[in-house]
Every structure is written in structure tokens, then in C-alpha cells.
C-alpha atoms as a PDB file:
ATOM      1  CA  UNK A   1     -17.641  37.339 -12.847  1.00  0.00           C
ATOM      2  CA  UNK A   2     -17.049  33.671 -13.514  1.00  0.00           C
ATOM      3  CA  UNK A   3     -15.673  31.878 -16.526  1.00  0.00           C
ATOM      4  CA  UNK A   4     -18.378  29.864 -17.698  1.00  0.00           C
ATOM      5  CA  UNK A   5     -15.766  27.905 -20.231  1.00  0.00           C
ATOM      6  CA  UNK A   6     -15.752  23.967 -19.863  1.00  0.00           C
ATOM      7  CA  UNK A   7     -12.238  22.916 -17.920  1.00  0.00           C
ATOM      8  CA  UNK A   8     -10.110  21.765 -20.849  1.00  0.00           C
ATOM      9  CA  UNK A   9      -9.389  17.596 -19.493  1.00  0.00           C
ATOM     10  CA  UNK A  10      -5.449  17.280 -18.764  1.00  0.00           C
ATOM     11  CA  UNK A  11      -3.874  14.209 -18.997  1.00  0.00           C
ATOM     12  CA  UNK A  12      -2.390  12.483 -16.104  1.00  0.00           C
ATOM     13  CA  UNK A  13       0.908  12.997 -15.088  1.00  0.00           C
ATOM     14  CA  UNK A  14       3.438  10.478 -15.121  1.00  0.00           C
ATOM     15  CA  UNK A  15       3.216  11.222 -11.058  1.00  0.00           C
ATOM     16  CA  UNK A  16      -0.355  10.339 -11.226  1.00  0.00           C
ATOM     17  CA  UNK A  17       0.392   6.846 -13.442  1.00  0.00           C
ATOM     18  CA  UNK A  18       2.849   5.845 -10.733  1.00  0.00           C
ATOM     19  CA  UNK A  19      -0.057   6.507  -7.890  1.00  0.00           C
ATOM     20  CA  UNK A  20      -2.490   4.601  -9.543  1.00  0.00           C
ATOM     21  CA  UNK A  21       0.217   1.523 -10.112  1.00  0.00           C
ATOM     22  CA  UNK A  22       1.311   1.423  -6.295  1.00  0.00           C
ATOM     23  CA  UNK A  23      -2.403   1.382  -5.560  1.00  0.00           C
ATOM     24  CA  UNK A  24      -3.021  -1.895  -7.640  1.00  0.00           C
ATOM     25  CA  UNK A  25       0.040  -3.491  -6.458  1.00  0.00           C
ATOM     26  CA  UNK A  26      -0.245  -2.020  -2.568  1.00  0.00           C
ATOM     27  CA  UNK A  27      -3.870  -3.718  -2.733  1.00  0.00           C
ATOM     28  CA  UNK A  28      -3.069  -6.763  -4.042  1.00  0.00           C
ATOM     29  CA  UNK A  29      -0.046  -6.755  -1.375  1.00  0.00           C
ATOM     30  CA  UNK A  30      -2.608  -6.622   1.086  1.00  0.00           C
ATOM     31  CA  UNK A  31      -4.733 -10.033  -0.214  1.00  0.00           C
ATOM     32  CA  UNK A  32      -7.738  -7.349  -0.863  1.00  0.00           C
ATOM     33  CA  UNK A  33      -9.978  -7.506  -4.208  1.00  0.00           C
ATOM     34  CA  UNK A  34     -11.182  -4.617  -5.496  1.00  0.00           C
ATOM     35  CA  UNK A  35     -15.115  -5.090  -4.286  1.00  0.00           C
ATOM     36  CA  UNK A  36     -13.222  -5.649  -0.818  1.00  0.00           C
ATOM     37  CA  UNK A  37     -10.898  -2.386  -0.527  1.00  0.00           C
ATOM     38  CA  UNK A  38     -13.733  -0.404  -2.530  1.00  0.00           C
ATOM     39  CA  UNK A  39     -16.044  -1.812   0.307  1.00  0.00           C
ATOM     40  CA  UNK A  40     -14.132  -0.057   2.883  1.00  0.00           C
ATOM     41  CA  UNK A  41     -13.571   2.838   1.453  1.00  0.00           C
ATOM     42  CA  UNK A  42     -17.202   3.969   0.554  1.00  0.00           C
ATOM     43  CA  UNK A  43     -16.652   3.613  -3.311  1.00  0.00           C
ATOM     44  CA  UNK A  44     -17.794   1.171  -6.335  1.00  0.00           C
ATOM     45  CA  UNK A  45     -15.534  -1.276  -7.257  1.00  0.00           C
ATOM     46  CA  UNK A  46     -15.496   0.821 -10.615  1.00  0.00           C
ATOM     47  CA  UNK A  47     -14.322   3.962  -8.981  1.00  0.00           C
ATOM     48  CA  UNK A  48     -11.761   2.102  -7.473  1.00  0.00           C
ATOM     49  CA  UNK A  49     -10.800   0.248 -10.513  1.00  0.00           C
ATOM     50  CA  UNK A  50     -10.575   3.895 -12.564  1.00  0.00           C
ATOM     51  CA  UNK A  51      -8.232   4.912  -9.803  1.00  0.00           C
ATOM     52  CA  UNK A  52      -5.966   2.226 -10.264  1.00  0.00           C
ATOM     53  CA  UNK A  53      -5.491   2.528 -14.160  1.00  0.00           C
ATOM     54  CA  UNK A  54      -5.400   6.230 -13.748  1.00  0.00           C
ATOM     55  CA  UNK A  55      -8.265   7.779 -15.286  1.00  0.00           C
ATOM     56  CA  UNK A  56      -8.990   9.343 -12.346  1.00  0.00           C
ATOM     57  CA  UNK A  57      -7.311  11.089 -10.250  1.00  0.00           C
ATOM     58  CA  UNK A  58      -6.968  10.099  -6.498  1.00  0.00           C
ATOM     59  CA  UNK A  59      -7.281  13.108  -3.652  1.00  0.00           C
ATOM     60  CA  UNK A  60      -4.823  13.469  -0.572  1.00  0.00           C
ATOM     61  CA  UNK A  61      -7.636  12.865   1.991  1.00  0.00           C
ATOM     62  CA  UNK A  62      -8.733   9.610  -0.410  1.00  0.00           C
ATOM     63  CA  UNK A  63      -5.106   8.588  -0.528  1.00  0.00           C
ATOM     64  CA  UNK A  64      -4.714   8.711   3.092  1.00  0.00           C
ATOM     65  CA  UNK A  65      -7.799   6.420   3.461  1.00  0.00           C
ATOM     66  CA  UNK A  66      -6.525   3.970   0.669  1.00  0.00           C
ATOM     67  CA  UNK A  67      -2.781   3.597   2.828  1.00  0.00           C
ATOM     68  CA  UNK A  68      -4.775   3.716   6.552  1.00  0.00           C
ATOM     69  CA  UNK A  69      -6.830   0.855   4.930  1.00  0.00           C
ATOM     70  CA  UNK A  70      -3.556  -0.863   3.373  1.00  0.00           C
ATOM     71  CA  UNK A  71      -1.485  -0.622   6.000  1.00  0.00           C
ATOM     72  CA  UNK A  72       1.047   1.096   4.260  1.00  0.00           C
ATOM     73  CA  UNK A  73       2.690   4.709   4.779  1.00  0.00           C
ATOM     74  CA  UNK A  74       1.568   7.481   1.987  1.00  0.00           C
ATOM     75  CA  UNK A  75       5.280   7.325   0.312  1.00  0.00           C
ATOM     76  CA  UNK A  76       4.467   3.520  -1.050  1.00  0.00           C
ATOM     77  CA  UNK A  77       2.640   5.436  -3.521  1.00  0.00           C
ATOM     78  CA  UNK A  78       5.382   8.043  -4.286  1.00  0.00           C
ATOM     79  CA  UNK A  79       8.165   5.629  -4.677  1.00  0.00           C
ATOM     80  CA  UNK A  80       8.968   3.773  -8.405  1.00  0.00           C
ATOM     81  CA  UNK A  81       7.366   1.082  -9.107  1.00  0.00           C
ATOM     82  CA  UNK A  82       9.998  -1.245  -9.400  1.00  0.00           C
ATOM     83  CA  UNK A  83      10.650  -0.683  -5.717  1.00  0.00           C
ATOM     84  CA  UNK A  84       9.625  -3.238  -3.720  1.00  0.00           C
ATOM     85  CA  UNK A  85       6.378  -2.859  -1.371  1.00  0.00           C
ATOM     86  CA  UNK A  86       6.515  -2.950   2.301  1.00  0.00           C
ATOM     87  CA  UNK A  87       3.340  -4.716   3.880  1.00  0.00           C
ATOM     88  CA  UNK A  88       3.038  -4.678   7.677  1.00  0.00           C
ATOM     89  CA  UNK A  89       4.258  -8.021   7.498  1.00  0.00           C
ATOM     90  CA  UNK A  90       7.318  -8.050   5.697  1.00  0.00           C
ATOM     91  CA  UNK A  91       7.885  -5.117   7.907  1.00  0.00           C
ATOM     92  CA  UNK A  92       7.546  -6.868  10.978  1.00  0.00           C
ATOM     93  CA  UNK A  93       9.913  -9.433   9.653  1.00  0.00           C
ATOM     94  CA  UNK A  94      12.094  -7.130   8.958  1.00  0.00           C
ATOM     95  CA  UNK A  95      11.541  -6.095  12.556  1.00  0.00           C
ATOM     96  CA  UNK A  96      12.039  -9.196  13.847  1.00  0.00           C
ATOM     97  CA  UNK A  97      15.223  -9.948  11.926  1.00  0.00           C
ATOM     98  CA  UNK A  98      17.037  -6.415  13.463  1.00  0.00           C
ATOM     99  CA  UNK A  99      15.620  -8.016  17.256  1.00  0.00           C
ATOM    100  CA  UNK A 100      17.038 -11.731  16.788  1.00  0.00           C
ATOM    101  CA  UNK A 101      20.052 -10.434  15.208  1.00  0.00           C
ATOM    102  CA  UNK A 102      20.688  -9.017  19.079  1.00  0.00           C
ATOM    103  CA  UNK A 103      19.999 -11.590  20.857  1.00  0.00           C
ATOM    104  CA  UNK A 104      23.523 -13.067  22.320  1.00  0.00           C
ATOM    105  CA  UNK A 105      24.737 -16.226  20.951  1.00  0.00           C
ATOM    106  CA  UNK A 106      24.233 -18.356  24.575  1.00  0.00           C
ATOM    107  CA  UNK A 107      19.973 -17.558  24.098  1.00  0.00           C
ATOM    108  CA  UNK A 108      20.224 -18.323  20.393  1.00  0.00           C
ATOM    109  CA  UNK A 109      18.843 -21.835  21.029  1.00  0.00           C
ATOM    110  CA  UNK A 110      16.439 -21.105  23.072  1.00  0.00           C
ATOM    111  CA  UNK A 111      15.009 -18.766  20.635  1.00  0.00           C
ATOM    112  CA  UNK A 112      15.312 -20.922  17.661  1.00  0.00           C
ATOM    113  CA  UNK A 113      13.052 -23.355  19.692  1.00  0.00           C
ATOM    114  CA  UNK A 114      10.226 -21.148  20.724  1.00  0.00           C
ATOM    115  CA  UNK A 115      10.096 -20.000  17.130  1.00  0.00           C
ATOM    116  CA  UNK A 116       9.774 -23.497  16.371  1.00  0.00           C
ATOM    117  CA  UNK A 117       6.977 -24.199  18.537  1.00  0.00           C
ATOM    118  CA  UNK A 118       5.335 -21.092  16.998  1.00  0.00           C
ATOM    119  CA  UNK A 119       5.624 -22.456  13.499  1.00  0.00           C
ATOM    120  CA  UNK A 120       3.902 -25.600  14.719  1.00  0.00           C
END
């Protein structure tokens, strides 16, 4: 026997809210439009944009796609969203600060001029 009664619509949860934020901000972190990251992922650029001001809800599996595509780990969406977002760049400088910060003081120049010469 099945219950033929319509699903009553539940709100989303403030969990849900702070998903769709991240998303916005995690795409826009990434330099991607919504036409661009929709693009990718199969969907309209309206799908994506419902996502993102959470009138829909976003799946695990779609999730998973929308960080793979970002560059970011699933707990970016988790986290609050005054916390600040981690791009593979600013993780890589982050990354790079920890290495430099090892190298001993008698290479330091050294390094500080191929860096230069990378800058230019």
C-alpha cells in the first residue's frame, strides 16, 4: 500500500542556508560565473542559481561534483560562513610559506632571487 498524500514542502534548514552560501562564495572564489560552473556540472544556470539561494536542496553526490569542480574539500561547505575560504591557491601559499619558512638562513638569498625572477 502506498500513501498517495502530496509530501508536505519543509523549509530549509539553517544547515542547508549555510550550503547554499559557501557555494556562492566557493564559486566566486574560484573566478567561475554561474553559466560557467553550471556548464560543468550538467545543470542550467537557473538550477545552479536556486542552489545557491537555497531553494533547493543540493545532494551529496551533486555536492561532491560542485567541490571536485571548485577545487575545494566538501567541509568548505560545512564550515560558517564567516570563515574564510581556502582556494587551491591560497592553499598553496600557505604551502609555500610552511616550505620557505625552512629553508636555512645562508639559502635565504638565493631563494628570494629566484622568486624574483618568477615574479618577472
Amino acid at each position: 500500500m502506498t500513501d498517495d498524500k502530496p509530501k508536505a514542502h519543509r523549509a530549509p534548514s539553517e544547515m542547508d542556508l549555510r550550503v547554499s552560501a559557501r557555494l556562492k562564495v566557493a564559486r566566486r572564489a574560484a573566478g567561475l560565473t554561474l553559466v560557467e560552473l553550471a556548464g560543468r556540472l550538467g545543470l542550467s544556470h537557473q538550477q545552479l542559481q536556486k542552489y545557491e539561494q537555497g531553494k533547493n536542496r543540493i545532494s551529496a553526490g551533486l555536492l561532491y561534483s560542485i567541490a571536485s569542480e571548485l577545487g575545494v574539500s566538501l567541509a568548505v561547505f560545512f564550515e560558517s560562513a564567516q570563515a574564510p575560504l581556502e582556494t587551491p591557491a591560497s592553499r598553496a601559499r600557505r604551502q609555500a610559506v610552511h616550505i620557505i619558512s625552512r629553508i636555512p638562513d645562508a639559502e635565504m638569498d638565493r631563494v628570494v632571487r629566484v622568486l624574483k625572477a618568477l615574479c618577472d
